[in-house]
Protein backbone atom coordinates (compact mmCIF):
# COMPACT_ATOMS: atom_id res chain seq x y z
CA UNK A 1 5.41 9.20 -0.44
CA UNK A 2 4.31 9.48 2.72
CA UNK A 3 0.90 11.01 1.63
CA UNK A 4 0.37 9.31 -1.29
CA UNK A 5 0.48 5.90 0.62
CA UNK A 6 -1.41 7.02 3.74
CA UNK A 7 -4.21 8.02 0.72
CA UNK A 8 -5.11 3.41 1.07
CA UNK A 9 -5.09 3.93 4.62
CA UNK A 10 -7.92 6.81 4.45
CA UNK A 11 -9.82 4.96 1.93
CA UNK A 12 -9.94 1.44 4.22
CA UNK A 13 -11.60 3.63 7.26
CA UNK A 14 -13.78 5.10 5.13
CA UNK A 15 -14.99 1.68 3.77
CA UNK A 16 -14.98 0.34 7.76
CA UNK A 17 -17.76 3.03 8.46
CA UNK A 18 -20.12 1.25 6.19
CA UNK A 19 -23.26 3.33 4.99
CA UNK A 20 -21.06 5.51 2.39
CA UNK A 21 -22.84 7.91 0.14
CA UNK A 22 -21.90 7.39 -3.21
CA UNK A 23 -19.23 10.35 -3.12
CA UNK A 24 -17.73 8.44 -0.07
CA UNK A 25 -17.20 5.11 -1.95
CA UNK A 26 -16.12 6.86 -4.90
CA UNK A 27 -13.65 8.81 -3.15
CA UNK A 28 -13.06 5.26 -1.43
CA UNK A 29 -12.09 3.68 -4.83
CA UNK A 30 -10.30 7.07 -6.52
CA UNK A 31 -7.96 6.94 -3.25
CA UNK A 32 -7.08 3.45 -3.17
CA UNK A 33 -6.29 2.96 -7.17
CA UNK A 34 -4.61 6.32 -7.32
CA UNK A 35 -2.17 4.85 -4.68
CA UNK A 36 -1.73 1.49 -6.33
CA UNK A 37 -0.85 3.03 -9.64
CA UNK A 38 2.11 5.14 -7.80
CA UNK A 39 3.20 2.45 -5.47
CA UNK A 40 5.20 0.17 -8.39
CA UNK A 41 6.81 3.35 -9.15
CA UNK A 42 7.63 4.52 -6.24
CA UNK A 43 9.30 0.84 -5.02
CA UNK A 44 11.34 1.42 -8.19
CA UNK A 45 12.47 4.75 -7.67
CA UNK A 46 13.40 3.80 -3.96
CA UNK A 47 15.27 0.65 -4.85
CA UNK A 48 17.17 2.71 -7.62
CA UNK A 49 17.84 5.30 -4.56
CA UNK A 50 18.80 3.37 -1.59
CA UNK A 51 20.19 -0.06 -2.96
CA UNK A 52 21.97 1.51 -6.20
CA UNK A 53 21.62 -0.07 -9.75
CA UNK A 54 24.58 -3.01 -9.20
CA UNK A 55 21.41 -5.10 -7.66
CA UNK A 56 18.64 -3.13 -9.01
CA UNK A 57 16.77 -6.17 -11.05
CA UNK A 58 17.12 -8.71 -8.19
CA UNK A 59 16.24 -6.50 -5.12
CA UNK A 60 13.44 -5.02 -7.12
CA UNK A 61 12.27 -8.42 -8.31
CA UNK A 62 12.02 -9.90 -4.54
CA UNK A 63 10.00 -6.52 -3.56
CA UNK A 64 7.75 -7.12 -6.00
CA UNK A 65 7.18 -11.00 -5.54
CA UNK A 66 6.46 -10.12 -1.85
CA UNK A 67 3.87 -7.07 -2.91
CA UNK A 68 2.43 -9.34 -5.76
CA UNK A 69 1.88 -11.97 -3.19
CA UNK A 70 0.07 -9.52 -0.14
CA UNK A 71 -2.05 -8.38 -3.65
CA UNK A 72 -2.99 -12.24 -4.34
CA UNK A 73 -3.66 -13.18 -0.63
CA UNK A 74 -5.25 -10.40 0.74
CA UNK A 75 -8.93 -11.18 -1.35
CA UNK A 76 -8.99 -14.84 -0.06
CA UNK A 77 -7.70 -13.37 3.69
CA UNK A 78 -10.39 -10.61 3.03
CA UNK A 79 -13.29 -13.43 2.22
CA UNK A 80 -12.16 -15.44 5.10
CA UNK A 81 -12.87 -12.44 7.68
CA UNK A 82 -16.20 -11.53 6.21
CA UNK A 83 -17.15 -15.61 6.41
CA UNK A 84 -16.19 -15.32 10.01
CA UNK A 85 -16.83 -11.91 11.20
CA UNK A 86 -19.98 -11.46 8.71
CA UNK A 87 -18.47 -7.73 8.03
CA UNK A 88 -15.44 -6.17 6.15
CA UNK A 89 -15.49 -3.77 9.36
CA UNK A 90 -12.70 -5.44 11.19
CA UNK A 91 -10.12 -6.17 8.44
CA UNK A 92 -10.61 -3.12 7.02
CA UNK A 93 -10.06 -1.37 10.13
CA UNK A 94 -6.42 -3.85 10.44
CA UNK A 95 -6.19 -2.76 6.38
CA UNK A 96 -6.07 0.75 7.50
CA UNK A 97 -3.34 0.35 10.17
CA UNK A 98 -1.25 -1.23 8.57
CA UNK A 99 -1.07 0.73 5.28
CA UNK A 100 -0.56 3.33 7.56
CA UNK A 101 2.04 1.45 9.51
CA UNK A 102 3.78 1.05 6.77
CA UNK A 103 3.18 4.49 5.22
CA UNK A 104 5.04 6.03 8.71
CA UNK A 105 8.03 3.89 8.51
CA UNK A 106 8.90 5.45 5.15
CA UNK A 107 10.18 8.67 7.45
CA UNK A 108 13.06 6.08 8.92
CA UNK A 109 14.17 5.40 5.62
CA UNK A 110 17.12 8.22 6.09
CA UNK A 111 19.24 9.67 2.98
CA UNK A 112 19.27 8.21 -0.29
CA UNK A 113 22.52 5.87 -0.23
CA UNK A 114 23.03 6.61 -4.09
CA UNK A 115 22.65 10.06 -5.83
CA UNK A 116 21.23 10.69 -9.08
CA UNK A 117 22.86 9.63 -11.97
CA UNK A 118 24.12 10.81 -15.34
């Protein structure tokens, strides 16, 4: 998980650089929707792991208000640094440490609370 969700992280510094080649941006782009296609799946495999399925619909539900919420503000947040900063270079470079922030604290996580299931 850890690598798969440092991948965003990568792809934001890359993008902070400005003056990509095209196999730059493209990697850019591969590395930031290959991580958003794994990242619902992976919040519902941890939530099934750590929190059990007793709470499973409700705990998952809140997670994914708050992610669907950072998804919906983050172009308008985005917009609002370029109109100030006139570049992407400075929230992309904030973009990249905090994926990566959050990323690292995946290795506090501990044990799964809950084993598999039959």
């Amino acid at each position: 998980a850890l690598v798969i969700l440092s991948a965003p992280g990568l792809a934001c510094w890359l993008l902070a650089q400005g003056g990509l080649s095209y196999g730059q941006a493209l990697l850019s782009i591969c590395l930031i929707g290959f991580a958003l296609g794994v990242e619902y799946d992976l919040l519902a495999f941890l939530v099934a792991r750590y929190f059990g399925m007793r709470s499973y619909t409700q705990i998952y539900a809140l997670l994914y208000v708050c992610f669907a919420m950072g998804a919906g503000f983050a172009p308008a947040i985005f917009g609002w640094s370029f109109d100030r900063d006139k570049s992407y270079a400075g929230i992309l470079t904030l973009a990249c440490g905090l994926l990566l922030v959050g990323a690292l604290s995946l290795l506090g996580l501990g044990r799964y609370r809950h084993g598999r299931q039959a």
